[in-house]
C-alpha atoms as a PDB file:
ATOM      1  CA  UNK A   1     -18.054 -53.608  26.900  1.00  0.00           C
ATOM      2  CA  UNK A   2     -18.688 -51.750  30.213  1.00  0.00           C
ATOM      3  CA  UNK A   3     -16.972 -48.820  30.116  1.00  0.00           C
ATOM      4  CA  UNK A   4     -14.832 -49.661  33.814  1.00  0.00           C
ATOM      5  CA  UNK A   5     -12.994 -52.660  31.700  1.00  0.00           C
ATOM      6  CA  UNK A   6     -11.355 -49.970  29.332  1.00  0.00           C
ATOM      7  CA  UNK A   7      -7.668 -49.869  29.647  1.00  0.00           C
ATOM      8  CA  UNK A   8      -6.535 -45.798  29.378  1.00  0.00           C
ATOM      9  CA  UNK A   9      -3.243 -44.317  29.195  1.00  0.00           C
ATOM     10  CA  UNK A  10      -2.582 -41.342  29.489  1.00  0.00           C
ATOM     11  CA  UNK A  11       0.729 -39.808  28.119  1.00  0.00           C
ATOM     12  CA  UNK A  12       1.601 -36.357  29.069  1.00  0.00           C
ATOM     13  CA  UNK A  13       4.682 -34.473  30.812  1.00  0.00           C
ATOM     14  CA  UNK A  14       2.912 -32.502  32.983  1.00  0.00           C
ATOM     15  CA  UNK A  15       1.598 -33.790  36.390  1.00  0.00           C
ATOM     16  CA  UNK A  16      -1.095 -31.578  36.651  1.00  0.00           C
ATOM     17  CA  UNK A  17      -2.742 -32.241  33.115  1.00  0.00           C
ATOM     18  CA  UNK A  18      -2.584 -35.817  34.285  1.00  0.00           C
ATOM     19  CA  UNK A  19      -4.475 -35.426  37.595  1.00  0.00           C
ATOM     20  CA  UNK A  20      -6.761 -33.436  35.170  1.00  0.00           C
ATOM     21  CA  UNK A  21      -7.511 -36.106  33.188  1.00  0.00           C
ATOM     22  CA  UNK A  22      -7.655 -38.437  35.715  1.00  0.00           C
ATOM     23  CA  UNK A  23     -10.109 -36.651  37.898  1.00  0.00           C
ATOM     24  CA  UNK A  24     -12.669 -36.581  35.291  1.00  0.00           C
ATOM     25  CA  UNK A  25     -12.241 -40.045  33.866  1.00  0.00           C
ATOM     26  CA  UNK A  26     -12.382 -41.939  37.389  1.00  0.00           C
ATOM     27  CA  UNK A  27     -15.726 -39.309  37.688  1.00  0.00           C
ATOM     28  CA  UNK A  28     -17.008 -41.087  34.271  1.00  0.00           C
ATOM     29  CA  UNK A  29     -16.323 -44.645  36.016  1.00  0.00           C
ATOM     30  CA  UNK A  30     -13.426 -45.406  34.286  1.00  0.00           C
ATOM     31  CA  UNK A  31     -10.655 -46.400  36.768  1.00  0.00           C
ATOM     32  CA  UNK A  32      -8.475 -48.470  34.767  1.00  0.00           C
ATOM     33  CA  UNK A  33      -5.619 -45.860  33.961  1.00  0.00           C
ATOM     34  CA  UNK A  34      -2.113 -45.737  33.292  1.00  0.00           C
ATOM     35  CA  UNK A  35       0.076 -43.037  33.706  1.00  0.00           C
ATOM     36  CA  UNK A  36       3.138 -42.182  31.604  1.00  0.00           C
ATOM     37  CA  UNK A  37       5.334 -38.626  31.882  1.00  0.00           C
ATOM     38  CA  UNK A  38       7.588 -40.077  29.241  1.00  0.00           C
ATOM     39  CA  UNK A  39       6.079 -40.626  25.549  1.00  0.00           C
ATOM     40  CA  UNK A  40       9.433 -43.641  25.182  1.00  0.00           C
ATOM     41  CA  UNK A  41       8.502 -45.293  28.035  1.00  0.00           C
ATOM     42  CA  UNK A  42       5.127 -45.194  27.197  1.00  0.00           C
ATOM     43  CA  UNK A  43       6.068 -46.662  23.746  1.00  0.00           C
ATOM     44  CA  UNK A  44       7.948 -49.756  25.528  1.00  0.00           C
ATOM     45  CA  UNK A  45       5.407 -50.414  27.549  1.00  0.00           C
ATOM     46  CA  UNK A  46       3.063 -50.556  24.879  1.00  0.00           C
ATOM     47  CA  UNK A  47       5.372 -52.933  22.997  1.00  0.00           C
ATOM     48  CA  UNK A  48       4.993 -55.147  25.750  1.00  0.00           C
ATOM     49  CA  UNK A  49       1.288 -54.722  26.874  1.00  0.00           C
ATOM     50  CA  UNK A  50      -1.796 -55.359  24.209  1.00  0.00           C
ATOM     51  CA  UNK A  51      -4.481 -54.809  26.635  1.00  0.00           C
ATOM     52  CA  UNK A  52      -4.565 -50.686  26.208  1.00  0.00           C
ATOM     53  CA  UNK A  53      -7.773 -49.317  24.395  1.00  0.00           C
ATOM     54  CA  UNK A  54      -8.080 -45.378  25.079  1.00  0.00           C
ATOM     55  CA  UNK A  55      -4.472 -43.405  24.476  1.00  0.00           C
ATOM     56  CA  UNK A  56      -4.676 -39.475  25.506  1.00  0.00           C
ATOM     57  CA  UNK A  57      -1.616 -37.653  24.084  1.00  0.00           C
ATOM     58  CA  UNK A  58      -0.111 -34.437  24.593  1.00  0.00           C
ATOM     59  CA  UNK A  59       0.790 -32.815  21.498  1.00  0.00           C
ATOM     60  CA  UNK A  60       3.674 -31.005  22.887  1.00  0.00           C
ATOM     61  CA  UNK A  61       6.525 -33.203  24.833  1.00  0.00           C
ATOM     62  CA  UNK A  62      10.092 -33.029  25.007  1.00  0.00           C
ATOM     63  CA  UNK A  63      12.140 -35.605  22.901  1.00  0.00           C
ATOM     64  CA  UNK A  64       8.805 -37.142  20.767  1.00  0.00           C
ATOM     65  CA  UNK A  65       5.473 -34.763  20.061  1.00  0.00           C
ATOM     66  CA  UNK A  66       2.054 -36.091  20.206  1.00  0.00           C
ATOM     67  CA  UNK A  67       1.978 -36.433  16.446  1.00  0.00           C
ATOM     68  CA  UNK A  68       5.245 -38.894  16.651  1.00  0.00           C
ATOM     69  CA  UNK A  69       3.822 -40.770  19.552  1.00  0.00           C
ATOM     70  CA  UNK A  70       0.348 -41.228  17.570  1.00  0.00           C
ATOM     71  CA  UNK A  71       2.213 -42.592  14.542  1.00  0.00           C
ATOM     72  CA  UNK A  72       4.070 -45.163  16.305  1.00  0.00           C
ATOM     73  CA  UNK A  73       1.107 -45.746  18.341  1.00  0.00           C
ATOM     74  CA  UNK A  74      -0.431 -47.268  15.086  1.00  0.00           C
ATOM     75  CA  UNK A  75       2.374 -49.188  13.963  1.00  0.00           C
ATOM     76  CA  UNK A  76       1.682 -51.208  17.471  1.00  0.00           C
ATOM     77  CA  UNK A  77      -1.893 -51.506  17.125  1.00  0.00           C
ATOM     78  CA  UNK A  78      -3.953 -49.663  14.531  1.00  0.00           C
ATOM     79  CA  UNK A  79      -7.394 -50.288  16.891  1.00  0.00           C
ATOM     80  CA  UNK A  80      -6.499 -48.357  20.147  1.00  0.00           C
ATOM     81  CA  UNK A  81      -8.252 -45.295  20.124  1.00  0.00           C
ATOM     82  CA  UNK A  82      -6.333 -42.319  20.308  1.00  0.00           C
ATOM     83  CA  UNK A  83      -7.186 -38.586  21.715  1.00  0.00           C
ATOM     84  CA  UNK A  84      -4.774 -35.528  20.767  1.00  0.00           C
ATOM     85  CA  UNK A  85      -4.628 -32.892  23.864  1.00  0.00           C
END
């Protein structure tokens, strides 16, 4: 698979850790990125949308930590690949 069809998300609270993240992945080629400040509305979404492959988490979030998030991350879909920041 080229690496541009990827689907990422990216889950984290802070706005500047995302523009982090998303700097350097659109400088690896990989454009296709989602953003989400809130781990539950991440979770919905992902409910309704199969097409993500790439998940980076942040540990620490208000209301649901990275380590909840991952866990119900596989209960969706065991095959997405999943990076703990």
């Amino acid at each position: 698979m080229h690496r541009t069809k990827f689907k990422i998300a990216i889950v984290d609270d802070s706005k500047t850790a995302i523009n982090y993240i998303k700097f350097f992945l659109k400088k690896l080629g990989l454009n296709n990125i989602v953003i989400f400040q809130s781990p539950v509305k991440f979770l919905e979404f992902l409910k309704e949308n199969d097409d993500i492959d790439i998940v980076f988490i942040d540990y620490i979030m208000p209301y649901v930590n990275g380590i909840e998030v991952l866990q119900k991350i596989k209960q969706i879909d065991k095959d997405i690949l999943t990076v703990m920041m």
